[in-house]
PDB file of N, CA and C in Angstrom:
ATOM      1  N   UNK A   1      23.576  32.876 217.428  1.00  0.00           N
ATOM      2  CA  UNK A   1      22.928  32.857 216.145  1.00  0.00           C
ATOM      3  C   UNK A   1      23.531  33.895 215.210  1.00  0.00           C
ATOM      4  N   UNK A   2      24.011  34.707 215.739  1.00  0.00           N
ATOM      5  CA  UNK A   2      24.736  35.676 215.022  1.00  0.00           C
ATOM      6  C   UNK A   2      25.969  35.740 214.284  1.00  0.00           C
ATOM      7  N   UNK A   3      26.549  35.124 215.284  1.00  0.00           N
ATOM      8  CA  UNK A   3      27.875  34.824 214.783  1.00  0.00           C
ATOM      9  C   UNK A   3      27.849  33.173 213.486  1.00  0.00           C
ATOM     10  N   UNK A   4      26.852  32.537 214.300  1.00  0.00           N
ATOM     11  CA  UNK A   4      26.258  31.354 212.342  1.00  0.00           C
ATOM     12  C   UNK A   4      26.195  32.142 211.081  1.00  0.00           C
ATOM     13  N   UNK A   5      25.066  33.064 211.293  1.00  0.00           N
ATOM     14  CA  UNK A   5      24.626  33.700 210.317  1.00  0.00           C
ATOM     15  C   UNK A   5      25.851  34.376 209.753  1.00  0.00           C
ATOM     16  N   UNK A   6      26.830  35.424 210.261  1.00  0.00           N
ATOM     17  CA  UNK A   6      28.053  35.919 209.432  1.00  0.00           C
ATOM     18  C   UNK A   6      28.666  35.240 208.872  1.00  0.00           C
ATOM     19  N   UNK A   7      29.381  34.070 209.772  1.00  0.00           N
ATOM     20  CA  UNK A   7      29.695  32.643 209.114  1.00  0.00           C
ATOM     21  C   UNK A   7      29.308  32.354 208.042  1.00  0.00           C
ATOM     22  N   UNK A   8      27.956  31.970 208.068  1.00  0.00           N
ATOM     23  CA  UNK A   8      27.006  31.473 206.604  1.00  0.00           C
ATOM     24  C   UNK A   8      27.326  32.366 205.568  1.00  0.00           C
ATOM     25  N   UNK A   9      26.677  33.398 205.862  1.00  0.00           N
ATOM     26  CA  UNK A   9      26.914  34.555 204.654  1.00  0.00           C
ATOM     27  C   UNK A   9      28.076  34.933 204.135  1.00  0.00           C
ATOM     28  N   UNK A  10      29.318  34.688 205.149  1.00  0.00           N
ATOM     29  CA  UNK A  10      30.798  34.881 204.893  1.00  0.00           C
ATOM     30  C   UNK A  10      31.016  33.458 203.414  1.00  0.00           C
ATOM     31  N   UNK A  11      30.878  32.512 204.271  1.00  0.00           N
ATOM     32  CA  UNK A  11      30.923  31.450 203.410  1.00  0.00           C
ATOM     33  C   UNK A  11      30.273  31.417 202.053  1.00  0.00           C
ATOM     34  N   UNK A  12      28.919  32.234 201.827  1.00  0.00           N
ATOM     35  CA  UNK A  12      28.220  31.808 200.883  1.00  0.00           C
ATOM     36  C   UNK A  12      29.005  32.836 199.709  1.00  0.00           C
ATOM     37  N   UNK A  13      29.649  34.011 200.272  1.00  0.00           N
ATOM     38  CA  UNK A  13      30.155  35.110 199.288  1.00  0.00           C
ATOM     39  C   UNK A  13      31.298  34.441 198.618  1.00  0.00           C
ATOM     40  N   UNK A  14      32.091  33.989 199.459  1.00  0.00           N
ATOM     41  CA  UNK A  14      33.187  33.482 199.267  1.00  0.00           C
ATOM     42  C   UNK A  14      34.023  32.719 198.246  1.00  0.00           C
ATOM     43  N   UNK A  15      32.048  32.050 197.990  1.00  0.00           N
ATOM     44  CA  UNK A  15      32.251  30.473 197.102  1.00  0.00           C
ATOM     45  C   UNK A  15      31.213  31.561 195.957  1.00  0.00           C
ATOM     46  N   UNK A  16      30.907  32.341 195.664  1.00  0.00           N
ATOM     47  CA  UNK A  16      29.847  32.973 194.467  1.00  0.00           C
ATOM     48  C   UNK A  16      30.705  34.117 193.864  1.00  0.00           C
ATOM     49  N   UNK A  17      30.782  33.609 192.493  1.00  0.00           N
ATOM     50  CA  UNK A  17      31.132  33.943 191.735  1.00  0.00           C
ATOM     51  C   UNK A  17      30.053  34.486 190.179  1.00  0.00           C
ATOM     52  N   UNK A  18      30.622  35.431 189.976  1.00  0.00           N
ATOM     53  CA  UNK A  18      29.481  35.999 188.299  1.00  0.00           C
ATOM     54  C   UNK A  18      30.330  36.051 186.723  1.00  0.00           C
ATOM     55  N   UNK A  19      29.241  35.940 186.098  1.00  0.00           N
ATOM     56  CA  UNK A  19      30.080  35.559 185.117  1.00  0.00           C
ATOM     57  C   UNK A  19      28.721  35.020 183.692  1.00  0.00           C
ATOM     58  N   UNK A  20      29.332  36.133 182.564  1.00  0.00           N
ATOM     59  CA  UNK A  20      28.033  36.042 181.643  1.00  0.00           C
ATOM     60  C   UNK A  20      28.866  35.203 180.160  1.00  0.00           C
ATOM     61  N   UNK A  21      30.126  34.592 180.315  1.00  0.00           N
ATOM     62  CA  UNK A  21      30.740  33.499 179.685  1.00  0.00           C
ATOM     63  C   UNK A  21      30.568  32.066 180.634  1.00  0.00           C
ATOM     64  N   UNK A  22      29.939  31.133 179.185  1.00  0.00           N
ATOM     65  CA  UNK A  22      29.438  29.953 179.327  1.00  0.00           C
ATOM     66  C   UNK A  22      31.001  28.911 180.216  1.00  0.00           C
ATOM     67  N   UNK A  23      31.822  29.020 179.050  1.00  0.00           N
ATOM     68  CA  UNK A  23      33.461  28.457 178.930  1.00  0.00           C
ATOM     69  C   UNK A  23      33.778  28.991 180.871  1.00  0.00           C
ATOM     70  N   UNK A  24      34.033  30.493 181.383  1.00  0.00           N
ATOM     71  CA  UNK A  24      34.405  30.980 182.653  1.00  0.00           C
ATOM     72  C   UNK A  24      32.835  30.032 183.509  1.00  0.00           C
ATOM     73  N   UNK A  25      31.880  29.579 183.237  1.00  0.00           N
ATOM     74  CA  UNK A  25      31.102  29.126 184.157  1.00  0.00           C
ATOM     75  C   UNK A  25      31.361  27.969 184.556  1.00  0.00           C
ATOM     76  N   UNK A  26      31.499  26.765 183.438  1.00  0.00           N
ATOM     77  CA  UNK A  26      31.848  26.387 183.889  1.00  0.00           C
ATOM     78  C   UNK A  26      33.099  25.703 183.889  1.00  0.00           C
ATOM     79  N   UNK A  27      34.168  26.474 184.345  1.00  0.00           N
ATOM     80  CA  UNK A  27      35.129  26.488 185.733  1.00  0.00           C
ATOM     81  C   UNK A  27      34.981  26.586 186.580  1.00  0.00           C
ATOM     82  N   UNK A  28      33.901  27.648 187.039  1.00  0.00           N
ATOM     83  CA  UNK A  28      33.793  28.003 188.339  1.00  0.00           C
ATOM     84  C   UNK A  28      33.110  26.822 189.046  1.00  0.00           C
ATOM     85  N   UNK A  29      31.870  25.985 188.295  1.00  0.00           N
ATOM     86  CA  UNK A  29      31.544  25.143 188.593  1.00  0.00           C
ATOM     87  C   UNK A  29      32.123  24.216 188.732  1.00  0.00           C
ATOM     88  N   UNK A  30      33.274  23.295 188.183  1.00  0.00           N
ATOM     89  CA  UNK A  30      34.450  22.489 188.471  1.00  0.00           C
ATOM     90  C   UNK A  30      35.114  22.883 189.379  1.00  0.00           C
ATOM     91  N   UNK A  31      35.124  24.029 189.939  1.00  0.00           N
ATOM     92  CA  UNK A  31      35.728  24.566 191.230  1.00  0.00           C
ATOM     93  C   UNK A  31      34.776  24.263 192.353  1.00  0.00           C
ATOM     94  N   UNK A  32      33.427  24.030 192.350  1.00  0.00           N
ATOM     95  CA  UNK A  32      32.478  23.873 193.296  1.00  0.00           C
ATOM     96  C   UNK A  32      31.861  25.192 193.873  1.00  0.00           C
ATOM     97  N   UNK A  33      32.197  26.632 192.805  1.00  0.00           N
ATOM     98  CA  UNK A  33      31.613  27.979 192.895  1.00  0.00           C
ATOM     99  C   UNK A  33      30.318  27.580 192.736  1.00  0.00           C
ATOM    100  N   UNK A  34      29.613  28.539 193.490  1.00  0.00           N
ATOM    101  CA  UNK A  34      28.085  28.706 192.869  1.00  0.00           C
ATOM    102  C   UNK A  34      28.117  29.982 191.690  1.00  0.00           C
ATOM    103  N   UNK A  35      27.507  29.858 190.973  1.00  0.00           N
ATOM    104  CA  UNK A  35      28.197  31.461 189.990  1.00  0.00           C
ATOM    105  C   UNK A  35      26.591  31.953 189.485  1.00  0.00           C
ATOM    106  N   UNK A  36      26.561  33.292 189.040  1.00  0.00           N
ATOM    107  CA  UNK A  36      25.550  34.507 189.651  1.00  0.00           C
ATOM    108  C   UNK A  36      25.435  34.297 187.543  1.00  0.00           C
ATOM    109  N   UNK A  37      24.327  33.958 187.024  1.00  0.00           N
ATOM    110  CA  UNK A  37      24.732  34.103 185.727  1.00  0.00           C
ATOM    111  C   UNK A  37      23.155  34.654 185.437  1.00  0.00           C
ATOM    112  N   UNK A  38      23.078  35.601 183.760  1.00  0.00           N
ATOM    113  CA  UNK A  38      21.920  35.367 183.469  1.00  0.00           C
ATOM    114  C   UNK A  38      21.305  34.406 181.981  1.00  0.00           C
ATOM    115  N   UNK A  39      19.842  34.397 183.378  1.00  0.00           N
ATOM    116  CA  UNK A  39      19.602  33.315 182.445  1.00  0.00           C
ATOM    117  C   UNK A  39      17.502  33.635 181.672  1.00  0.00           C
ATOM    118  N   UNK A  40      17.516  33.199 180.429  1.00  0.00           N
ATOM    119  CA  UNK A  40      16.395  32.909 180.164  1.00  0.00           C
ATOM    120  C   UNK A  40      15.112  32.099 180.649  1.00  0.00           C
ATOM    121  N   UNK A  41      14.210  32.385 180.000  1.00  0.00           N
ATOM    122  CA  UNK A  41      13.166  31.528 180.754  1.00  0.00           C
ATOM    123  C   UNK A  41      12.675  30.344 180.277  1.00  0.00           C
ATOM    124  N   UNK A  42      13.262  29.628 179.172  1.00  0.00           N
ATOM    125  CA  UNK A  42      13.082  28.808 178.321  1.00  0.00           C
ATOM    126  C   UNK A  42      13.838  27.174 179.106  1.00  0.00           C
ATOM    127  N   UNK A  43      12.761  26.759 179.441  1.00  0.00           N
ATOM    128  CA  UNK A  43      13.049  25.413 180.062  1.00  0.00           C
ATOM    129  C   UNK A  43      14.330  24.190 179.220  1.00  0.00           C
ATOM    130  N   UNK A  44      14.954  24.588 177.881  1.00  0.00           N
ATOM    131  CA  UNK A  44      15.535  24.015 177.440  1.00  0.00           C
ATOM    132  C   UNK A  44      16.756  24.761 177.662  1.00  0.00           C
ATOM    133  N   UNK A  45      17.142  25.805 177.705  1.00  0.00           N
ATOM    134  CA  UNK A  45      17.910  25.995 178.174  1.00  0.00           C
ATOM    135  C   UNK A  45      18.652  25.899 179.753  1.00  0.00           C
ATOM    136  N   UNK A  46      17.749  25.581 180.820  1.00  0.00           N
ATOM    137  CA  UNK A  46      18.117  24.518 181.752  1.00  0.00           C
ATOM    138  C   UNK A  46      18.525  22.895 181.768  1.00  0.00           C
ATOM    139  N   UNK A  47      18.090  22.997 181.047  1.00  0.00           N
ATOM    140  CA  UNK A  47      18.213  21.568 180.554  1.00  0.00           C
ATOM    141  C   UNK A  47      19.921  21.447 179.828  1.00  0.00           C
ATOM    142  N   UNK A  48      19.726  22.040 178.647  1.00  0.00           N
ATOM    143  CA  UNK A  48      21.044  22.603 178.429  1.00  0.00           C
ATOM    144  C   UNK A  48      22.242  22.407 179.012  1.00  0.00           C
ATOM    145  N   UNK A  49      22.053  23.912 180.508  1.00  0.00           N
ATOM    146  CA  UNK A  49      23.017  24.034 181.363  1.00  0.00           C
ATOM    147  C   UNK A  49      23.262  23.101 182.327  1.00  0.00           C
ATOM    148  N   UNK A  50      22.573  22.502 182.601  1.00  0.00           N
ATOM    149  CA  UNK A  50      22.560  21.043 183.262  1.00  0.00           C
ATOM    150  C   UNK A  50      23.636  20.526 182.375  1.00  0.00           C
ATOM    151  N   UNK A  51      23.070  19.624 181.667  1.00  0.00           N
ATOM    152  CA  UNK A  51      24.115  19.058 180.566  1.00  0.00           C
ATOM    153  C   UNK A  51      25.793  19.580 180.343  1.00  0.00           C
ATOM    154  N   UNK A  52      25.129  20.496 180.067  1.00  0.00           N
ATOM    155  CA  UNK A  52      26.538  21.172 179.738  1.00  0.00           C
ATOM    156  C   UNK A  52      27.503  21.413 181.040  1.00  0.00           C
ATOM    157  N   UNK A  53      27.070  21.594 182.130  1.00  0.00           N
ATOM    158  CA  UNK A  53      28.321  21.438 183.381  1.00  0.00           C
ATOM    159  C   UNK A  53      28.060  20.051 184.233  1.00  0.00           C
ATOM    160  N   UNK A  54      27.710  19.363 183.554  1.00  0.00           N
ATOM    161  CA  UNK A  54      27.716  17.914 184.468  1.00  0.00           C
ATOM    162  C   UNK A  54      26.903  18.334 185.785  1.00  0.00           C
ATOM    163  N   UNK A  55      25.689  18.944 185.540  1.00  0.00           N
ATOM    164  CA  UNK A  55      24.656  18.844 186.694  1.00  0.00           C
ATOM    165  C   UNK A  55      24.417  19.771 187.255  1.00  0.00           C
ATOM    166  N   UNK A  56      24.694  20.952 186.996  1.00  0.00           N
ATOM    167  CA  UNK A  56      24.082  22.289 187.691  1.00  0.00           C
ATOM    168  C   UNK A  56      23.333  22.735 187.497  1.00  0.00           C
ATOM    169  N   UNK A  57      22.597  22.851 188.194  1.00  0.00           N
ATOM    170  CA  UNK A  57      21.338  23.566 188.112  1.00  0.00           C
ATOM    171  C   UNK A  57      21.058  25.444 189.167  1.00  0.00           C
ATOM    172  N   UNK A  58      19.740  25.355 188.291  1.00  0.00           N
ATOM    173  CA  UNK A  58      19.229  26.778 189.100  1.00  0.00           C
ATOM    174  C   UNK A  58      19.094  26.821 190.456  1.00  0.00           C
ATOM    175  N   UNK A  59      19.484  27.211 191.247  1.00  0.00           N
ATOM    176  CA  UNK A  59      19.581  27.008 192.877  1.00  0.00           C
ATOM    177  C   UNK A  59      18.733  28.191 193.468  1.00  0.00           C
ATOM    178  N   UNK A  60      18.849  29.468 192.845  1.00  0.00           N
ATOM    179  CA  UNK A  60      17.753  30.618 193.176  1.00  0.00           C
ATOM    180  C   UNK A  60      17.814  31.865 192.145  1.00  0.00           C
ATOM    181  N   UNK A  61      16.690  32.241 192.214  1.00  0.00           N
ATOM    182  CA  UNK A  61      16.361  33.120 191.147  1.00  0.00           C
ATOM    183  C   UNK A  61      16.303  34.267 192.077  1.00  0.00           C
ATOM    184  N   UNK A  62      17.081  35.637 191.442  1.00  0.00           N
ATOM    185  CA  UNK A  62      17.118  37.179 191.906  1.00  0.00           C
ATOM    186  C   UNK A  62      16.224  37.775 191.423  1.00  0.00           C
ATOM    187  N   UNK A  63      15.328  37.679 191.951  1.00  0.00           N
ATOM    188  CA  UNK A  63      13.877  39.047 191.392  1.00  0.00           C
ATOM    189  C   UNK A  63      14.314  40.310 192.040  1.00  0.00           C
ATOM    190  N   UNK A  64      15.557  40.843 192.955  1.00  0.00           N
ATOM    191  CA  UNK A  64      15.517  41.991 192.787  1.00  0.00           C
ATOM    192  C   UNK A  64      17.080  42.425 191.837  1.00  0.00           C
ATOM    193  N   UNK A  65      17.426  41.738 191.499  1.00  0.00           N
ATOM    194  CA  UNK A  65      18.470  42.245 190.021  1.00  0.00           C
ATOM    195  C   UNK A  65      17.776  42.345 189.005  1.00  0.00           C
ATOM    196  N   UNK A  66      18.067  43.528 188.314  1.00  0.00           N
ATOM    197  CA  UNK A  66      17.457  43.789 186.904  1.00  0.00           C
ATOM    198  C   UNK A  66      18.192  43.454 185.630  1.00  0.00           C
ATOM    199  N   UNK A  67      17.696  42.653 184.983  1.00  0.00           N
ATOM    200  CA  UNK A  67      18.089  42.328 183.849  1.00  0.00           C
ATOM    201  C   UNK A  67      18.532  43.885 182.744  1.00  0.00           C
ATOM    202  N   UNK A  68      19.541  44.363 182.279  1.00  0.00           N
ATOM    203  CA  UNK A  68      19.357  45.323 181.411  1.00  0.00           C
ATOM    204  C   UNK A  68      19.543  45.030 179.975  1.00  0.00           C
ATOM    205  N   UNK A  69      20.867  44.661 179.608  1.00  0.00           N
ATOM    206  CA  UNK A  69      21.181  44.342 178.591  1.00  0.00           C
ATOM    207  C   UNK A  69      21.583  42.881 178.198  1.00  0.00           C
ATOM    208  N   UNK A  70      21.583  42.131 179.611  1.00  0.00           N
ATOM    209  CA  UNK A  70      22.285  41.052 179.654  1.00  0.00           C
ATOM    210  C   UNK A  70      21.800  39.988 178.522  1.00  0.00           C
ATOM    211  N   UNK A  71      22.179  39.110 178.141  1.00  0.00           N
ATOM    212  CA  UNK A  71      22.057  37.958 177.288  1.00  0.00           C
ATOM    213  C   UNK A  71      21.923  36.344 178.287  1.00  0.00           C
ATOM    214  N   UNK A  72      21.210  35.310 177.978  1.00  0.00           N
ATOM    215  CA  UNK A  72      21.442  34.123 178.341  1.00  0.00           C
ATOM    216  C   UNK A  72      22.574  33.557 178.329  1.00  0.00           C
ATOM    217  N   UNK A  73      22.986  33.278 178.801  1.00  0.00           N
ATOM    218  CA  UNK A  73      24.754  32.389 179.062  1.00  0.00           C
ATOM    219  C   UNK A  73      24.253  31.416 177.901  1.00  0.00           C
ATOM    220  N   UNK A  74      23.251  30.551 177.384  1.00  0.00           N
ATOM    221  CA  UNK A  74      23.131  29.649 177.181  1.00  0.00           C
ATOM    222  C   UNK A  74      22.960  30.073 175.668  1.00  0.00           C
ATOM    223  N   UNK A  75      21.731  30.345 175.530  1.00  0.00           N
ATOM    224  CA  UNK A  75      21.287  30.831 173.712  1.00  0.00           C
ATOM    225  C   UNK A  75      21.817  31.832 173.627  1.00  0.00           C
ATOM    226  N   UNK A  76      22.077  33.266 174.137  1.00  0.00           N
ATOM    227  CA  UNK A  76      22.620  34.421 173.954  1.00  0.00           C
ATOM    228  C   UNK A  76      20.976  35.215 173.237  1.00  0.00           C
ATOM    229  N   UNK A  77      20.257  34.591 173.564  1.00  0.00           N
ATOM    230  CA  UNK A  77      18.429  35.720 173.262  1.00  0.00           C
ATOM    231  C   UNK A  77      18.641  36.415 174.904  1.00  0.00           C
ATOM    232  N   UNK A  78      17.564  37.353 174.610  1.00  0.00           N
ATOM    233  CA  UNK A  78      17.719  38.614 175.940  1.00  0.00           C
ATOM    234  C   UNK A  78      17.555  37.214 176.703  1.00  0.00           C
ATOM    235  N   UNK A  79      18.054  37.825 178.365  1.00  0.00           N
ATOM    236  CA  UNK A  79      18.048  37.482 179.487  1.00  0.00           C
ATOM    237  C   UNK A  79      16.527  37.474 180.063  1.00  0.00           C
ATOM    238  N   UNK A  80      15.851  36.647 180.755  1.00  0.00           N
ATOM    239  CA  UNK A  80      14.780  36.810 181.879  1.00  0.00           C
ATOM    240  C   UNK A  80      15.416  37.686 183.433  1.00  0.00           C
ATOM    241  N   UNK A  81      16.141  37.361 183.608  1.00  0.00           N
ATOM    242  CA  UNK A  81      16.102  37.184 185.287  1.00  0.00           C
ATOM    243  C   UNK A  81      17.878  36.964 185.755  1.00  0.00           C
ATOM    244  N   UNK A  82      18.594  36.736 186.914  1.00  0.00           N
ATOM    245  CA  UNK A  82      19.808  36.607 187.413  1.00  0.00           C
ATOM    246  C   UNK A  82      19.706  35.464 187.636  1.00  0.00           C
ATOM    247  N   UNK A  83      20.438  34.576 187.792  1.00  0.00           N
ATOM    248  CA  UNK A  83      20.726  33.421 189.000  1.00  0.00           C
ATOM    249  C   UNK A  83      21.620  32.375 189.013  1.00  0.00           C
ATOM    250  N   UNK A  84      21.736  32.125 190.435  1.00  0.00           N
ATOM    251  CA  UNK A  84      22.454  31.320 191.239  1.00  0.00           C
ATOM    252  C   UNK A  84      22.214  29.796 190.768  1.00  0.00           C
ATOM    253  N   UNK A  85      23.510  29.486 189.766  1.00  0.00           N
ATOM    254  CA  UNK A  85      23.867  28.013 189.622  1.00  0.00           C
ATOM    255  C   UNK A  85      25.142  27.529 190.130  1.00  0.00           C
ATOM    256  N   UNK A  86      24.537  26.038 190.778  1.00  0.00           N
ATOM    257  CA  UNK A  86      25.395  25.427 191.042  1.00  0.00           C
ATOM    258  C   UNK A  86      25.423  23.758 191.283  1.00  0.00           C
ATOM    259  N   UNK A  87      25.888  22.782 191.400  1.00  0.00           N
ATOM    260  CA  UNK A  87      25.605  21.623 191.879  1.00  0.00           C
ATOM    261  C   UNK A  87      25.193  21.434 193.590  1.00  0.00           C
ATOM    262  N   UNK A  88      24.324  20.349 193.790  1.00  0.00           N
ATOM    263  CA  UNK A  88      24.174  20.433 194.905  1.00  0.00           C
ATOM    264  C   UNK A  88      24.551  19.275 195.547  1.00  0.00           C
ATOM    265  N   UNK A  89      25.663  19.262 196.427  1.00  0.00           N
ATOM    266  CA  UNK A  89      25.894  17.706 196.600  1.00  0.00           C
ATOM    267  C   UNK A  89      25.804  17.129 198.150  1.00  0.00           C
TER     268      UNK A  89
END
């Protein structure tokens, strides 16, 4: 079980990428990165980012990263929160 778990976690670093440009996201997403972005709390702006990379979505939200100065990838109004987008296929 141990040696899965490094595996997993090896793998999951590997493919995650960050990045607070819309244009660098998605690439990473055409690459099949999951990428670490921040994002607002405004349900249209998921919607949005969906749209806008042909289907990615929020995959998990970081409640222990702190938002400081960051901006929404999407509207550019303050940030809510961190997170993990990506397609899921």
């Amino acid at each position: 079980q141990t040696e899965l778990f490094v595996r997993a976690k090896k793998m999951l670093y590997d493919n995650l990428s960050e990045t607070q440009d819309k244009n660098e996201l998605i690439e990473f997403i055409n690459k099949k990165k999951m990428v670490d972005v921040p994002l607002c709390n405004n349900p249209k702006c998921e919607a949005s980012l969906k749209s806008d990379t042909g289907g990615a979505k929020t995959l998990f939200i970081d409640t222990n990263r702190k938002i400081l100065s960051e901006k929404c990838i999407v509207c550019n109004s303050k940030a809510d929160y961190w997170a993990y987008v990506g397609k899921t296929y």
